[in-house]
PDB file of N, CA and C in Angstrom:
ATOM      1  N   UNK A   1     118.136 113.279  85.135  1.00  0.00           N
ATOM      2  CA  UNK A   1     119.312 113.489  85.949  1.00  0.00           C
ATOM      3  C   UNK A   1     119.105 112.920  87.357  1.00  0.00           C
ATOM      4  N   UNK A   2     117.944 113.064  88.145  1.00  0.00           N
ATOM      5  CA  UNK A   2     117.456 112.735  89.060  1.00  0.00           C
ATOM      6  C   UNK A   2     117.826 111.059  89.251  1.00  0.00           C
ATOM      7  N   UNK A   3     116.890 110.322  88.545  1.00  0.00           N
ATOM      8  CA  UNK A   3     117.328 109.141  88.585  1.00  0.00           C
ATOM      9  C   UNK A   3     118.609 108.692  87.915  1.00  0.00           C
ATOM     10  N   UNK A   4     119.318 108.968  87.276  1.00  0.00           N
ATOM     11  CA  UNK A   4     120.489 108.352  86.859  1.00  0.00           C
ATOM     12  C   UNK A   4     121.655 108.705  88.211  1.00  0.00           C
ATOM     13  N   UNK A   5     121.139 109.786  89.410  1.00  0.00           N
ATOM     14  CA  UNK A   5     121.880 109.684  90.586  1.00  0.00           C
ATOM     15  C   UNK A   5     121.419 108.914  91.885  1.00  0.00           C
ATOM     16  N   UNK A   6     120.397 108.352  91.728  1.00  0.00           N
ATOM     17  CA  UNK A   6     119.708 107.156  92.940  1.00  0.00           C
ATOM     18  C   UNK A   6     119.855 106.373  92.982  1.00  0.00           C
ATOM     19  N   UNK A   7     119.625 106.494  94.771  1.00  0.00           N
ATOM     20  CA  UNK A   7     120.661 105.134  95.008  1.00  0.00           C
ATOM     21  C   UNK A   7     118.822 104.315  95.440  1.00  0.00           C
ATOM     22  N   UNK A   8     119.149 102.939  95.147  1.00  0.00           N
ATOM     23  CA  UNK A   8     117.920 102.045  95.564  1.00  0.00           C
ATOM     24  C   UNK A   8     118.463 101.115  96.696  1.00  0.00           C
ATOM     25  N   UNK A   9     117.918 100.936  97.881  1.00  0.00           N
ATOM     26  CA  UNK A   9     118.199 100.242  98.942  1.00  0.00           C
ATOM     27  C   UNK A   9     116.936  99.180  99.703  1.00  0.00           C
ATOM     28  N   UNK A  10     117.570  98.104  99.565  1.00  0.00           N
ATOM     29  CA  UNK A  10     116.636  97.110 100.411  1.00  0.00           C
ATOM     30  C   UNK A  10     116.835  95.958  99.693  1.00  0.00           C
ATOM     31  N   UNK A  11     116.555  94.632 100.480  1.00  0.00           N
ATOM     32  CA  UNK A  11     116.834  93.589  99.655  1.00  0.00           C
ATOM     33  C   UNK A  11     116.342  93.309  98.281  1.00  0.00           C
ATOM     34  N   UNK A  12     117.044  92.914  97.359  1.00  0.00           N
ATOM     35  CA  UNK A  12     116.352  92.492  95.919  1.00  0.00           C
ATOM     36  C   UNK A  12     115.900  93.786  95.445  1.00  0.00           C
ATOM     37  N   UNK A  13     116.176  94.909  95.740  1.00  0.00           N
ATOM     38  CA  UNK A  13     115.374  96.473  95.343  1.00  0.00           C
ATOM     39  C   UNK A  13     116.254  96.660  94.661  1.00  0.00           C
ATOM     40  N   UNK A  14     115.886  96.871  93.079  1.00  0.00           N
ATOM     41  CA  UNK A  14     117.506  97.526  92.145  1.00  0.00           C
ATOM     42  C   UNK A  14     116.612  98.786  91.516  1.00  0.00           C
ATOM     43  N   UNK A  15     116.969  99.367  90.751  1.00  0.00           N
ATOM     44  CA  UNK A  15     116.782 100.107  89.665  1.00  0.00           C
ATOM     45  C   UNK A  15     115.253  99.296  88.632  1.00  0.00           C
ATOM     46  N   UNK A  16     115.487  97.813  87.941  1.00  0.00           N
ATOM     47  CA  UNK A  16     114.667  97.279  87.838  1.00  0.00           C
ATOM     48  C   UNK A  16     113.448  96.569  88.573  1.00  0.00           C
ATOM     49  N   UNK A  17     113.504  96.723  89.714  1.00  0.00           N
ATOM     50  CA  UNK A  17     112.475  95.981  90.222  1.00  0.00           C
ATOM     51  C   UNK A  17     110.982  96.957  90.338  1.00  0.00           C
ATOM     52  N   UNK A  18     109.713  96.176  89.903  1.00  0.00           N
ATOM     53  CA  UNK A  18     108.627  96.805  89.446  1.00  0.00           C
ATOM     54  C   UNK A  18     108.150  98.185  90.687  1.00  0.00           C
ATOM     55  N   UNK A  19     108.740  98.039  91.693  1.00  0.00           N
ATOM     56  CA  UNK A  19     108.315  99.267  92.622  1.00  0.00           C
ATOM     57  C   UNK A  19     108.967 100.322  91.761  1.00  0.00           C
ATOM     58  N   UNK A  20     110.339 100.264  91.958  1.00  0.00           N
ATOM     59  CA  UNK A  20     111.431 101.300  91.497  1.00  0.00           C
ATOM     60  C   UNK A  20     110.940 101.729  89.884  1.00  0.00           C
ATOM     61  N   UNK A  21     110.494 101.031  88.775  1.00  0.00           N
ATOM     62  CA  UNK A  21     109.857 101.125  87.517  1.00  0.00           C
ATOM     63  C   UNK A  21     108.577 102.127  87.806  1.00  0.00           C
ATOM     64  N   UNK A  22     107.650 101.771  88.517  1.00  0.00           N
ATOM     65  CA  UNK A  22     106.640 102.487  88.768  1.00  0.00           C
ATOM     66  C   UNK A  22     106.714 104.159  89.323  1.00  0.00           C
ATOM     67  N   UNK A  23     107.842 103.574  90.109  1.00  0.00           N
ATOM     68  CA  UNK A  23     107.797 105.368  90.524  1.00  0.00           C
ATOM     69  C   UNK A  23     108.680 106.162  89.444  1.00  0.00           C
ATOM     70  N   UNK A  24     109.301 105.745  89.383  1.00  0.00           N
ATOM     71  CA  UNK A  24     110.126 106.534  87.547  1.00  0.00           C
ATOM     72  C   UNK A  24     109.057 106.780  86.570  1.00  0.00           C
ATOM     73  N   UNK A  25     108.216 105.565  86.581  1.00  0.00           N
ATOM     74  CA  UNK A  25     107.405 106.333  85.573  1.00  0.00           C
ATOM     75  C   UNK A  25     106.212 107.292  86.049  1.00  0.00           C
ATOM     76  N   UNK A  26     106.305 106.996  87.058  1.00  0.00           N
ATOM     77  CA  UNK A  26     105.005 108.289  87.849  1.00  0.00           C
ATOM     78  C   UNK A  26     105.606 109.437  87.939  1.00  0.00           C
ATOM     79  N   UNK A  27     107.291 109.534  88.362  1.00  0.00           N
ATOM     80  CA  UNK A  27     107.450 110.899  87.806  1.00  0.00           C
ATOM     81  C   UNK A  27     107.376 111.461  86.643  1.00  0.00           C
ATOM     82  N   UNK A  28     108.001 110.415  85.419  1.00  0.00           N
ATOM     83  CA  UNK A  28     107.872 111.160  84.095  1.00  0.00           C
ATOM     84  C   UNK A  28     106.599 111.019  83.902  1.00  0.00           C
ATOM     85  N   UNK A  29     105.345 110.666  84.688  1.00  0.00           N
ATOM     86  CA  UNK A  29     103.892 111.223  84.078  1.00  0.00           C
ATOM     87  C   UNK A  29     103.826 112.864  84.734  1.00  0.00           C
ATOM     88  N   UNK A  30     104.538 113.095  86.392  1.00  0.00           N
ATOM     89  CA  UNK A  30     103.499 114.271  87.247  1.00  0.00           C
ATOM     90  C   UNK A  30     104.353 115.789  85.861  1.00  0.00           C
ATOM     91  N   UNK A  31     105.123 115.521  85.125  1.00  0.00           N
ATOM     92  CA  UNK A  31     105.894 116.531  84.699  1.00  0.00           C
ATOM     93  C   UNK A  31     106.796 117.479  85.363  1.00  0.00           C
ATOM     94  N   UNK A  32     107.439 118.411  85.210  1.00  0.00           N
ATOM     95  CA  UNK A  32     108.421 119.778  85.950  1.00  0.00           C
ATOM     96  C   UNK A  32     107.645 120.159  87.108  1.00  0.00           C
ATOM     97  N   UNK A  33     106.336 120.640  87.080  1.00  0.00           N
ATOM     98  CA  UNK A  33     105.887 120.916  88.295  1.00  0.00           C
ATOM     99  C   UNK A  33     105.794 119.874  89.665  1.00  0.00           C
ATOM    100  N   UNK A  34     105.261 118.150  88.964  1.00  0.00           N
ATOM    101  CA  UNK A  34     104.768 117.441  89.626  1.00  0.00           C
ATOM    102  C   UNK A  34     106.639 116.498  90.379  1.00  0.00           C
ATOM    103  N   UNK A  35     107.298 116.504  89.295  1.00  0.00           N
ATOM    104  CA  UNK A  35     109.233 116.257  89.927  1.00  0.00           C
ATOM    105  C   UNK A  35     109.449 117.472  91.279  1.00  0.00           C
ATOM    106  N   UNK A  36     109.264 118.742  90.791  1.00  0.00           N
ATOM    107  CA  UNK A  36     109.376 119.894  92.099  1.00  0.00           C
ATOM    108  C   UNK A  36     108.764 119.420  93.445  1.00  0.00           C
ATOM    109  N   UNK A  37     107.534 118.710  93.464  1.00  0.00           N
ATOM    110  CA  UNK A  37     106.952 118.628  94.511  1.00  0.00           C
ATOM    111  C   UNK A  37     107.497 117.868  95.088  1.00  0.00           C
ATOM    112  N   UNK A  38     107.943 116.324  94.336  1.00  0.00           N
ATOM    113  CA  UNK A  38     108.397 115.226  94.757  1.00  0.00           C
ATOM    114  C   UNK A  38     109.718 115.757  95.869  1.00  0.00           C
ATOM    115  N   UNK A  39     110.591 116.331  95.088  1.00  0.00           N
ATOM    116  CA  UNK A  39     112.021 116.497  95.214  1.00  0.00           C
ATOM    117  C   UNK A  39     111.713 117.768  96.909  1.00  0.00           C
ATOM    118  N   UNK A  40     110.661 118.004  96.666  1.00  0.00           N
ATOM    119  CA  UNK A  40     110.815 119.025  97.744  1.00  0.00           C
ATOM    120  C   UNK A  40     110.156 118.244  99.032  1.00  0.00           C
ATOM    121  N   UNK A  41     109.193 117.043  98.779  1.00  0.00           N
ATOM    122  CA  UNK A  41     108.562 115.973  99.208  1.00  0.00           C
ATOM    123  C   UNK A  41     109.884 114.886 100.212  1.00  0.00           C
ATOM    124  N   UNK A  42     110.591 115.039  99.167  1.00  0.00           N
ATOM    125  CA  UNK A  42     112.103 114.058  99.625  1.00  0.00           C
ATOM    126  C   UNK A  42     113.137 114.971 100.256  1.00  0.00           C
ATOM    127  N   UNK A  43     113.498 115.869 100.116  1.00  0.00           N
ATOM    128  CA  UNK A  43     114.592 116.745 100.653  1.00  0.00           C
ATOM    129  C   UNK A  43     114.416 118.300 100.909  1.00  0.00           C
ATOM    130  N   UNK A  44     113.480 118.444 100.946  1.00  0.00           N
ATOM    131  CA  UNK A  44     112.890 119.794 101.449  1.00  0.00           C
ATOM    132  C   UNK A  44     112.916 120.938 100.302  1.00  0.00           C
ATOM    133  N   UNK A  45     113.117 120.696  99.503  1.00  0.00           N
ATOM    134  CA  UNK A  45     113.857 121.863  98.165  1.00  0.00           C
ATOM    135  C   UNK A  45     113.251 121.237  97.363  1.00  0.00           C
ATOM    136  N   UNK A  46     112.989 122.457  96.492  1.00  0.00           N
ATOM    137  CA  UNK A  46     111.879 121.863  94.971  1.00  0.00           C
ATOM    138  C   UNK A  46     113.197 121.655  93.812  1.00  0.00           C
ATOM    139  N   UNK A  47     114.303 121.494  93.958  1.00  0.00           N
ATOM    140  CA  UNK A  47     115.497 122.038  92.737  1.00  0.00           C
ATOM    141  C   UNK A  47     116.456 120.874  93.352  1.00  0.00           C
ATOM    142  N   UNK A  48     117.446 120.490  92.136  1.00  0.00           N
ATOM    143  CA  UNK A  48     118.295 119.850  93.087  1.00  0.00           C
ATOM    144  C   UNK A  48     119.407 120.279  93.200  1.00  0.00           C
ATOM    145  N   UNK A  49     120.073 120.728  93.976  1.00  0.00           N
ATOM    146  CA  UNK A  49     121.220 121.379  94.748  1.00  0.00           C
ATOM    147  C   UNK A  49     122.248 121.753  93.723  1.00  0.00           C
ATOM    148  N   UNK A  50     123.190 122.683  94.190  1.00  0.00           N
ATOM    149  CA  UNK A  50     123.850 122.877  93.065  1.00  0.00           C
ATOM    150  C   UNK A  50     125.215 122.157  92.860  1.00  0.00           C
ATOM    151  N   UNK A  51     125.369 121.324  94.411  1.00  0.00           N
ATOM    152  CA  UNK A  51     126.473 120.728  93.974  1.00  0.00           C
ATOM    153  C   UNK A  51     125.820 119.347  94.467  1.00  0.00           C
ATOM    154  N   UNK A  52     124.879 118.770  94.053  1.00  0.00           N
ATOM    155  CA  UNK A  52     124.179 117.424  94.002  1.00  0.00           C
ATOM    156  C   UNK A  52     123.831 117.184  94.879  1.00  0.00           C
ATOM    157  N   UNK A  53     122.745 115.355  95.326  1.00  0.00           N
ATOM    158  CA  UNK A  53     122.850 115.802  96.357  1.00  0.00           C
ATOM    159  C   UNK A  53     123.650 114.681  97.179  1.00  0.00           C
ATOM    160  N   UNK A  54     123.866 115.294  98.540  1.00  0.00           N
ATOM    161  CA  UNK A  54     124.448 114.709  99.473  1.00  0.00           C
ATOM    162  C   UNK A  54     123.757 114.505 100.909  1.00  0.00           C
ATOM    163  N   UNK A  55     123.258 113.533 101.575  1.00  0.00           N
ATOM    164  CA  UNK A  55     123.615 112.353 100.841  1.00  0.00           C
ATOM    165  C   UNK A  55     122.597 111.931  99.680  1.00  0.00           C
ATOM    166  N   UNK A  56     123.000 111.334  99.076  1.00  0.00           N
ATOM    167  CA  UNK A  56     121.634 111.202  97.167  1.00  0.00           C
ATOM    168  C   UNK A  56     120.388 110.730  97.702  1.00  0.00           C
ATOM    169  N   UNK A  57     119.949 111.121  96.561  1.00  0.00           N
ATOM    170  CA  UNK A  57     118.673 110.238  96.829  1.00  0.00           C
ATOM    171  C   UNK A  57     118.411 109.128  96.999  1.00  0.00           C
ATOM    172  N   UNK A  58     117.942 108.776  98.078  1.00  0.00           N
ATOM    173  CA  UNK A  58     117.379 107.217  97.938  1.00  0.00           C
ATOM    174  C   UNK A  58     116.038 106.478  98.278  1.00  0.00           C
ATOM    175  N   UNK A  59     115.919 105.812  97.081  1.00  0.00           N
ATOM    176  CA  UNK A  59     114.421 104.794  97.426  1.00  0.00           C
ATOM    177  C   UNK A  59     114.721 103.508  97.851  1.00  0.00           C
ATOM    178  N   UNK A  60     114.075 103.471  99.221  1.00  0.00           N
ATOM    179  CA  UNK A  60     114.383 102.211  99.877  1.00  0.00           C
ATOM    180  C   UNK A  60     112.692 101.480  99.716  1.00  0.00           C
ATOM    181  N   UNK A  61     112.833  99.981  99.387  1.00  0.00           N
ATOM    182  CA  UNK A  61     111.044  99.664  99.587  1.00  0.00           C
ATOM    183  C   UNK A  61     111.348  98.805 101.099  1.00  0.00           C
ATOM    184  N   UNK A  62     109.610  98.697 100.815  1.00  0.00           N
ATOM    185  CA  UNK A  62     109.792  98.258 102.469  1.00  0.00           C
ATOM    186  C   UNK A  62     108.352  97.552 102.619  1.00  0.00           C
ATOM    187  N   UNK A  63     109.113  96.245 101.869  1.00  0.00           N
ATOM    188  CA  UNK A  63     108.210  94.684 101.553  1.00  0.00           C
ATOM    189  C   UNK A  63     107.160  94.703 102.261  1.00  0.00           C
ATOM    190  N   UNK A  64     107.141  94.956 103.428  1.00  0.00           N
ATOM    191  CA  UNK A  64     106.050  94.536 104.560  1.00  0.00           C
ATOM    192  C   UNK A  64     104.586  95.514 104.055  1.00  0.00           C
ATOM    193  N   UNK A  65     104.989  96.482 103.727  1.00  0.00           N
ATOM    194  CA  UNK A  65     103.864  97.602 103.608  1.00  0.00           C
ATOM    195  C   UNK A  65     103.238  97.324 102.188  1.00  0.00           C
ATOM    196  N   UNK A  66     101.954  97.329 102.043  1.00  0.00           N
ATOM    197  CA  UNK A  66     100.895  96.845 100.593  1.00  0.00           C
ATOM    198  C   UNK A  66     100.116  98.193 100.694  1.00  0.00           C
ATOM    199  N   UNK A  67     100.478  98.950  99.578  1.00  0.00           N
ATOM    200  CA  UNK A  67      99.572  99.725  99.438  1.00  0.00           C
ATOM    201  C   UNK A  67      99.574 100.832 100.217  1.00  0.00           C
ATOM    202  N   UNK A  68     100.815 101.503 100.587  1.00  0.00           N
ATOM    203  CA  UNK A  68     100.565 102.193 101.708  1.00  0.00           C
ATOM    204  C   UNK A  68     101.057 103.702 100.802  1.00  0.00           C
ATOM    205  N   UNK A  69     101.608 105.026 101.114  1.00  0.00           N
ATOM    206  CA  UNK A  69     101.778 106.106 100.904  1.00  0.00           C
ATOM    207  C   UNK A  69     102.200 105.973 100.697  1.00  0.00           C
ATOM    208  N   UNK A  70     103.887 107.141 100.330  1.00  0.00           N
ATOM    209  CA  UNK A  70     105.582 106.771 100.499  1.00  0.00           C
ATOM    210  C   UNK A  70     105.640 107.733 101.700  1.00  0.00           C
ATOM    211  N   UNK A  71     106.841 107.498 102.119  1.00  0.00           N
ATOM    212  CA  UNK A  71     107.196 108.000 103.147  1.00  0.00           C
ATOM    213  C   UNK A  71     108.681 109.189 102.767  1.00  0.00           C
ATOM    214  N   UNK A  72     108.561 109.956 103.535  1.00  0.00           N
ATOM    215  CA  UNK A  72     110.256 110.700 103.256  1.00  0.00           C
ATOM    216  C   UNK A  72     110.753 111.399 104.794  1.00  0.00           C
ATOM    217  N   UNK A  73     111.671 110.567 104.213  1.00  0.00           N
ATOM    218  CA  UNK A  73     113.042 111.350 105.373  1.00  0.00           C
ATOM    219  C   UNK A  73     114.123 112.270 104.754  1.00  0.00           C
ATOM    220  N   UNK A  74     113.494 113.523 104.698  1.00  0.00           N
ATOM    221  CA  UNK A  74     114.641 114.779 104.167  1.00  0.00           C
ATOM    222  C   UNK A  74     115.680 114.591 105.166  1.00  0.00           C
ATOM    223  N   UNK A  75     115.942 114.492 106.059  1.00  0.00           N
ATOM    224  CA  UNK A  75     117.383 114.506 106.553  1.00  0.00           C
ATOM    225  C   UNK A  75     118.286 113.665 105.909  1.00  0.00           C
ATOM    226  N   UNK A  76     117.754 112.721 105.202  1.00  0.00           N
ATOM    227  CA  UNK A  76     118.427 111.347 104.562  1.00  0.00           C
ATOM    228  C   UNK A  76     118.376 111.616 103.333  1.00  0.00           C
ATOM    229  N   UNK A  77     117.196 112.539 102.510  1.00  0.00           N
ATOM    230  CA  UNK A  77     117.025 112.412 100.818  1.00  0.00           C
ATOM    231  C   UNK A  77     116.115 111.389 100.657  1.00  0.00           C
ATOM    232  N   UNK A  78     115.567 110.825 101.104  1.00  0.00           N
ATOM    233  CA  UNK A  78     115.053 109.068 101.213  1.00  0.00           C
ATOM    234  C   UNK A  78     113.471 109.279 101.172  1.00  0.00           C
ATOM    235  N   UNK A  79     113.330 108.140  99.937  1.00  0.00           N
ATOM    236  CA  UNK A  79     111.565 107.926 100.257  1.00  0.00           C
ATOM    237  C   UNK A  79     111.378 106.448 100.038  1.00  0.00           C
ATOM    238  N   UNK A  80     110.744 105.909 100.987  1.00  0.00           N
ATOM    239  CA  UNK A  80     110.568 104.954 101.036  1.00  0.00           C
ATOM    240  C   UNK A  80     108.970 104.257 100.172  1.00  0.00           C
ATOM    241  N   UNK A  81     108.998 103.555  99.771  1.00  0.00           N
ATOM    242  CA  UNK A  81     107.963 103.098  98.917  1.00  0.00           C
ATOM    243  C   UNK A  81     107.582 101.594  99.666  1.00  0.00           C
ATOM    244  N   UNK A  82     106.262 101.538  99.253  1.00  0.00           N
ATOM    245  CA  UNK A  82     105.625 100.042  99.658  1.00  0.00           C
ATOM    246  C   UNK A  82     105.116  99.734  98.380  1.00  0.00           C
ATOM    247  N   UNK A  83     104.807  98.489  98.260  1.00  0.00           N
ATOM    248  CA  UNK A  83     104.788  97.759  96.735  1.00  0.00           C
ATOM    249  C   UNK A  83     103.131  97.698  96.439  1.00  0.00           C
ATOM    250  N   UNK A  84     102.732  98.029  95.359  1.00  0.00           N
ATOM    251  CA  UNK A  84     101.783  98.735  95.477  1.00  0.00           C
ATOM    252  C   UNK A  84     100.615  97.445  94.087  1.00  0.00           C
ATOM    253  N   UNK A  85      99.834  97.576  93.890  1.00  0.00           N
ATOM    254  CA  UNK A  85      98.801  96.506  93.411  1.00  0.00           C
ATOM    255  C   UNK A  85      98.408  96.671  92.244  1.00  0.00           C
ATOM    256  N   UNK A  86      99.112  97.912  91.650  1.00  0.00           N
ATOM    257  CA  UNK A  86      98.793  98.217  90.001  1.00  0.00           C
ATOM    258  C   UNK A  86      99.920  99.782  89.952  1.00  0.00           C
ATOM    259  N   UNK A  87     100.306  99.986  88.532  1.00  0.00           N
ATOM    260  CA  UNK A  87     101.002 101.796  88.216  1.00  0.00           C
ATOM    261  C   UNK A  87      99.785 102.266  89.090  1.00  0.00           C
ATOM    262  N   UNK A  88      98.681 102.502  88.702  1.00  0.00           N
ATOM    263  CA  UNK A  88      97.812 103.820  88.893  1.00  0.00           C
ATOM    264  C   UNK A  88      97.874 103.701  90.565  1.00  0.00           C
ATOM    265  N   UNK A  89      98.202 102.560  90.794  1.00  0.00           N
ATOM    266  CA  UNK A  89      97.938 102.475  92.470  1.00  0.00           C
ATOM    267  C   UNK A  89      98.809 103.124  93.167  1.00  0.00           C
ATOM    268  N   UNK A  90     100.271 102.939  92.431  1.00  0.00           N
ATOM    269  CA  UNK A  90     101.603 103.603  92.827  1.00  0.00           C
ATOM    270  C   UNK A  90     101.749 104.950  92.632  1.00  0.00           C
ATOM    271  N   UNK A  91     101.108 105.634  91.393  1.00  0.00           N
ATOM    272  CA  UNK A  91     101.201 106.282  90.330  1.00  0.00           C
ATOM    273  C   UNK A  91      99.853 107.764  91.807  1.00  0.00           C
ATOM    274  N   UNK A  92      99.175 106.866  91.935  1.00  0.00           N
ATOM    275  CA  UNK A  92      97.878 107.823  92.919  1.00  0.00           C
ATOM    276  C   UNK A  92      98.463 108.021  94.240  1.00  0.00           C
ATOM    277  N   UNK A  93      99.243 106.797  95.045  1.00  0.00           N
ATOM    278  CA  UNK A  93      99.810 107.153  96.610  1.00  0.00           C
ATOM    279  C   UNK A  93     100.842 107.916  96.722  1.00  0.00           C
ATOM    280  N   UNK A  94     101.685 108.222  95.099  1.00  0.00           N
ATOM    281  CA  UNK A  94     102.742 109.554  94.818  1.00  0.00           C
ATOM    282  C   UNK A  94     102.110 110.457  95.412  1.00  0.00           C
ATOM    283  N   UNK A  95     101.290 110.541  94.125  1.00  0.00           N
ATOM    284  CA  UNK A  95     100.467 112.238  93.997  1.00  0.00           C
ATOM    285  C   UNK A  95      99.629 112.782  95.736  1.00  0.00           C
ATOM    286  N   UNK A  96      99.301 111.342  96.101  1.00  0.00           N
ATOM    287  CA  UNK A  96      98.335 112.005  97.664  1.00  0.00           C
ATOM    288  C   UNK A  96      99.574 112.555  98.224  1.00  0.00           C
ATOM    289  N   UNK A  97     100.671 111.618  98.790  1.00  0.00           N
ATOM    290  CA  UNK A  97     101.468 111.851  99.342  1.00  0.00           C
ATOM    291  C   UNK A  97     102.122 113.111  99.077  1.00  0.00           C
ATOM    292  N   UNK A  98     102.752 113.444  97.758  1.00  0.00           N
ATOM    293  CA  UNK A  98     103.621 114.681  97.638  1.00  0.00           C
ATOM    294  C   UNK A  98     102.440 115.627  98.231  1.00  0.00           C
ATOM    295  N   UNK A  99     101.304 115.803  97.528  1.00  0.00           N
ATOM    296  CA  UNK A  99     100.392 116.889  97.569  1.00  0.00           C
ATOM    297  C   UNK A  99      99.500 117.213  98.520  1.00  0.00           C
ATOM    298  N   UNK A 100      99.781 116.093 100.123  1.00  0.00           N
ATOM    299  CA  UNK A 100      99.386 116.552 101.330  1.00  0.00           C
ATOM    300  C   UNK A 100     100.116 116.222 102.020  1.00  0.00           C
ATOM    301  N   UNK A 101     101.609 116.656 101.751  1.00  0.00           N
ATOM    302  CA  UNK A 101     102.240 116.109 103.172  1.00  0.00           C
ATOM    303  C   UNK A 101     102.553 117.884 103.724  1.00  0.00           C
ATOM    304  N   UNK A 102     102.714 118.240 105.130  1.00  0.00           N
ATOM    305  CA  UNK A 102     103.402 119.164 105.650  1.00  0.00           C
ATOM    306  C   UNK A 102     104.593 119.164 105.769  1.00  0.00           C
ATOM    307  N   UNK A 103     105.352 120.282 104.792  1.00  0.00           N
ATOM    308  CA  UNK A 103     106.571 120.219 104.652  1.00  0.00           C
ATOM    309  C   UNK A 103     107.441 121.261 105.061  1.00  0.00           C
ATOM    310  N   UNK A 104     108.491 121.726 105.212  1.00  0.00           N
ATOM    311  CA  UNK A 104     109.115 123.100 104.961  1.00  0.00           C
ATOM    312  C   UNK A 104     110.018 123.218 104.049  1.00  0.00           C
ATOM    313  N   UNK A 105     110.481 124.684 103.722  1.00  0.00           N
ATOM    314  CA  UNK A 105     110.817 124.629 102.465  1.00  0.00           C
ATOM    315  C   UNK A 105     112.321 125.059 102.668  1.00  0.00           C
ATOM    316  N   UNK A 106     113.224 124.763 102.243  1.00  0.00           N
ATOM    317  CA  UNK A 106     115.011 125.534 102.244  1.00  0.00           C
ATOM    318  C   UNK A 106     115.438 126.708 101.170  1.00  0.00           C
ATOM    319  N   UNK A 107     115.281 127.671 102.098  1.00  0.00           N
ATOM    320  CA  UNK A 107     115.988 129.035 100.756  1.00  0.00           C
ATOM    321  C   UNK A 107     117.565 128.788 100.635  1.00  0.00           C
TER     322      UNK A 107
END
């Protein structure tokens, strides 16, 4: 459900392009727990809203950066991705990122 509502932003960045592939499939590897983190990683909330979200999610890449973390702007929904040198490479700067960033949480 998640991805069939994201929006992808940046030049040549669609749905298919191998960044956007990689992180889809790094979520369907982290499972229910490892999507919660993400989603709470991106918009402050482990769930997604009950009336969707607004504004959606979006993955913007951001060519210049090799190998770097992702980044998120919850005020926006937005995580930004840098293009990364293999899955496991993309697939590992998820997992650091969701699982040490300082976040807060929305009741």
């Amino acid at each position: 459900e998640i991805r069939a509502h994201a929006k992808h932003s940046g030049p040549g960045f669609g749905h298919d392009h191998v960044v956007a592939l990689w992180f889809w499939q790094a979520m369907a590897d982290l499972g229910a727990a490892g999507v919660a983190r993400v989603l709470a990683f991106a918009t402050g909330s482990d769930r997604i809203p009950v009336d969707g979200f607004r504004p959606p999610l979006t993955l913007t890449h951001d060519a210049a950066r090799a190998d770097a973390l992702p980044v998120a702007h919850t005020c926006f929904n937005q995580i930004i991705l840098s293009r990364a040198s293999s899955y496991a490479a993309a697939a590992r700067q998820l997992r650091c990122a969701v699982d040490n960033c300082a976040s807060f949480e929305l009741s």
